[in-house]
C-alpha atoms as a PDB file:
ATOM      1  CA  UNK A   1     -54.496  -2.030  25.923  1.00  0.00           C
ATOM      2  CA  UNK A   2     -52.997   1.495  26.915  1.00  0.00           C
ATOM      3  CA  UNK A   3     -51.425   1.524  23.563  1.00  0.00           C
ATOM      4  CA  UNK A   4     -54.753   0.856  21.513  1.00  0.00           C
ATOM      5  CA  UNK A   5     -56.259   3.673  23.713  1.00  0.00           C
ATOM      6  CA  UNK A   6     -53.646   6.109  22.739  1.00  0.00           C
ATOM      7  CA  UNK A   7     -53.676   5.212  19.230  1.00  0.00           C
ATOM      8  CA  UNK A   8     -57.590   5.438  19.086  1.00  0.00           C
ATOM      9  CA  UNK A   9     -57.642   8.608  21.234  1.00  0.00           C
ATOM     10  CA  UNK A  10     -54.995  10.166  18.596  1.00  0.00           C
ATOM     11  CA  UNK A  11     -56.769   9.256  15.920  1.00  0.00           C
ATOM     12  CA  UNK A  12     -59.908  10.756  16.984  1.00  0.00           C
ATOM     13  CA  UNK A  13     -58.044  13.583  18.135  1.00  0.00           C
ATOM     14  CA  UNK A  14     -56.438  13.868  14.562  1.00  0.00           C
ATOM     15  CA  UNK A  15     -60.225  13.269  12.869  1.00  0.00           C
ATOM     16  CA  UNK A  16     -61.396  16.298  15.282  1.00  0.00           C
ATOM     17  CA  UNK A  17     -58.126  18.610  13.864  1.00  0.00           C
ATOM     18  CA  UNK A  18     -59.071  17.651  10.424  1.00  0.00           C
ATOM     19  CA  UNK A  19     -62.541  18.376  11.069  1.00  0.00           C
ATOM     20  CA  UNK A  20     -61.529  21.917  11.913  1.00  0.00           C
ATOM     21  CA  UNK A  21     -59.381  22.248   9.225  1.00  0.00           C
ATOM     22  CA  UNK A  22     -62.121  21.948   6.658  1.00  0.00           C
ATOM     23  CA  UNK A  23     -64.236  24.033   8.440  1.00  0.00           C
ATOM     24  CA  UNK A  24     -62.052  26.907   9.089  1.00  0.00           C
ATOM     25  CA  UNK A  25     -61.030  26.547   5.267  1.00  0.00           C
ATOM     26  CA  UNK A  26     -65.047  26.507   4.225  1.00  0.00           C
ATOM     27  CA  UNK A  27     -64.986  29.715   6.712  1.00  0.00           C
ATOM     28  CA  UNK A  28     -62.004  31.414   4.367  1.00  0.00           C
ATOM     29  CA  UNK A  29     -63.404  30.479   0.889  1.00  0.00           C
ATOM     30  CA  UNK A  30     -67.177  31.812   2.042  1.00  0.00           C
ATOM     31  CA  UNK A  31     -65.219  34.734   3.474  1.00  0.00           C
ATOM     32  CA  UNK A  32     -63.030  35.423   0.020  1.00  0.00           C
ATOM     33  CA  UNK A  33     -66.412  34.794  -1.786  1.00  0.00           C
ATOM     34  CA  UNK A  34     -68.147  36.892   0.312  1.00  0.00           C
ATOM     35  CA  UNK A  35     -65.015  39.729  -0.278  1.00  0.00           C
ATOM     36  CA  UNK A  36     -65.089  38.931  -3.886  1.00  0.00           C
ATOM     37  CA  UNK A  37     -68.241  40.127  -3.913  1.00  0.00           C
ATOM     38  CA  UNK A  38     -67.724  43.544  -2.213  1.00  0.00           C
ATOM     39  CA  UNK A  39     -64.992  44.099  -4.397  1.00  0.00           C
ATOM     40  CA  UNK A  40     -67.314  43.663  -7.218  1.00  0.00           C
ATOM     41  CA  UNK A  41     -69.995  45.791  -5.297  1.00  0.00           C
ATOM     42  CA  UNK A  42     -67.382  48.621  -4.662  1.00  0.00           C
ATOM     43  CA  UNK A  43     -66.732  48.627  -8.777  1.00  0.00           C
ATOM     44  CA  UNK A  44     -70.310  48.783  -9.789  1.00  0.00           C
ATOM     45  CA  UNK A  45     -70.815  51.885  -7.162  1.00  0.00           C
ATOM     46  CA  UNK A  46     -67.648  53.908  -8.868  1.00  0.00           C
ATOM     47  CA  UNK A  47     -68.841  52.944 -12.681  1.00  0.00           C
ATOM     48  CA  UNK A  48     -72.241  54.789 -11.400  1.00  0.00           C
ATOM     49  CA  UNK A  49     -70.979  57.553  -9.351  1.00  0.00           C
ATOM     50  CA  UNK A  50     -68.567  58.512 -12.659  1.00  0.00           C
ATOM     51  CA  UNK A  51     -71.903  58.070 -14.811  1.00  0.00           C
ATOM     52  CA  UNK A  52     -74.361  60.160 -12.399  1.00  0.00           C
ATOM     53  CA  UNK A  53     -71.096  62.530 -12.240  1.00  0.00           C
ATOM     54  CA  UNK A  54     -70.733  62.985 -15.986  1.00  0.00           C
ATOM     55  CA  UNK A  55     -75.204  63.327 -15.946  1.00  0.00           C
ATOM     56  CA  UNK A  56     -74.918  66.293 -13.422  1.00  0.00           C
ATOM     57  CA  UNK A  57     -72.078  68.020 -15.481  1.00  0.00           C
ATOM     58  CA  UNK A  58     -74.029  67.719 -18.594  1.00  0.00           C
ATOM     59  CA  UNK A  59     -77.657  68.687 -16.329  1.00  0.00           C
ATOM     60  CA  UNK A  60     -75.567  71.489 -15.085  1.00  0.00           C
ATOM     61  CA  UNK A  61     -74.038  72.512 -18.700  1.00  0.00           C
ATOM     62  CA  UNK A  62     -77.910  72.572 -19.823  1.00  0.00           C
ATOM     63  CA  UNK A  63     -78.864  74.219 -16.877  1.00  0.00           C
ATOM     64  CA  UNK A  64     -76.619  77.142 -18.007  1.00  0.00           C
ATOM     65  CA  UNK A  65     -77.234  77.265 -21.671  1.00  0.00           C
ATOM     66  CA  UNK A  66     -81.061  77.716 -20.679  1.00  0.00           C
ATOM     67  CA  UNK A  67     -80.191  80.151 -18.132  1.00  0.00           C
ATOM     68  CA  UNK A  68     -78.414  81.802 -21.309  1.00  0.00           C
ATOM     69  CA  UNK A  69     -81.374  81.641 -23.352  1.00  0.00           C
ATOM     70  CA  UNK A  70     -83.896  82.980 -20.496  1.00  0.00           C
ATOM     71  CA  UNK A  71     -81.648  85.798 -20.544  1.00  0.00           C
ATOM     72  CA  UNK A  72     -82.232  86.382 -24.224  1.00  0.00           C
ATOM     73  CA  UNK A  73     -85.418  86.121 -24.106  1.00  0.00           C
ATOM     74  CA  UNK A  74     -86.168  88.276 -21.235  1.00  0.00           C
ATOM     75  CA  UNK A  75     -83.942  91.089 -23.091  1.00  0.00           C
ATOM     76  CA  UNK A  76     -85.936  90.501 -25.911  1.00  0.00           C
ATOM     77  CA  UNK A  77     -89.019  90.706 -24.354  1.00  0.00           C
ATOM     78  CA  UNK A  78     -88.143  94.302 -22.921  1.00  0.00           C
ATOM     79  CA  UNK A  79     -86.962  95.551 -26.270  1.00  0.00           C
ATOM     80  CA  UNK A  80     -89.940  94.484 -27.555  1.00  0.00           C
ATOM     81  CA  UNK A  81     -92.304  96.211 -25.245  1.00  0.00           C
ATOM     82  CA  UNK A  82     -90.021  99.602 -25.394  1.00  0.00           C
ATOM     83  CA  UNK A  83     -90.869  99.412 -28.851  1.00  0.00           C
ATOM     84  CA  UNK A  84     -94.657  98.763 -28.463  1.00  0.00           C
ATOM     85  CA  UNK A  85     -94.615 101.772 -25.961  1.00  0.00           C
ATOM     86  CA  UNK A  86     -92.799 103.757 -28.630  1.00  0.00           C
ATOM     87  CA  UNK A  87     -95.400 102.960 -31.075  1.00  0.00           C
ATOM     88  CA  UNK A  88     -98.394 103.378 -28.684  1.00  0.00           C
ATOM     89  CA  UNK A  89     -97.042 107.224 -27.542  1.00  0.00           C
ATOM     90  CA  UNK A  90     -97.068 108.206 -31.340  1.00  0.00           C
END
C-alpha cells in the first residue's frame, strides 16, 4: 500500500511540476509578446521623432527665409517712403 501511495503522491507531485511548467512558460511567451511589442513601440516613436525632426528643420528653414523676406520688405518699405517724402518736400 505504501508503495501505491508513493507512486500516486509522485505522480501528482509530477502533474503539479508540469502544471507549473506550462504556466511559467505561458508567463515567458506573454512576457516576450508583451516585449515584442515595446520593441515595436520604441521603433514607431524613433520613425516619428526623425519625421517631426526633419518638419522642425524645414519649419525652421521657412521660418528664416520669411524672416529674410520681412527684411526686404521692411527695407523696401523705408526706401519707398524716403522717396515719397522726397517727392512731397518738392
Amino acid at each position: 500500500m505504501s508503495g501505491d501511495t508513493t507512486l500516486k503522491d509522485a505522480i501528482g507531485r509530477l502533474g503539479k511540476a508540469v502544471e507549473a511548467l506550462e504556466a511559467a512558460a505561458e508567463d515567458r511567451l506573454e512576457k516576450e509578446r508583451d516585449f515584442a511589442e515595446a520593441e515595436a513601440e520604441v521603433q514607431r516613436m524613433g520613425a516619428d521623432r526623425a519625421r517631426l525632426a526633419q518638419e522642425i528643420d524645414k519649419s525652421e528653414a521657412r521660418a528664416e527665409r520669411l524672416a529674410e523676406v520681412n527684411r526686404e520688405v521692411s527695407r523696401r518699405l523705408v526706401a519707398a517712403m524716403e522717396t515719397i517724402r522726397a517727392v512731397l518736400d518738392r
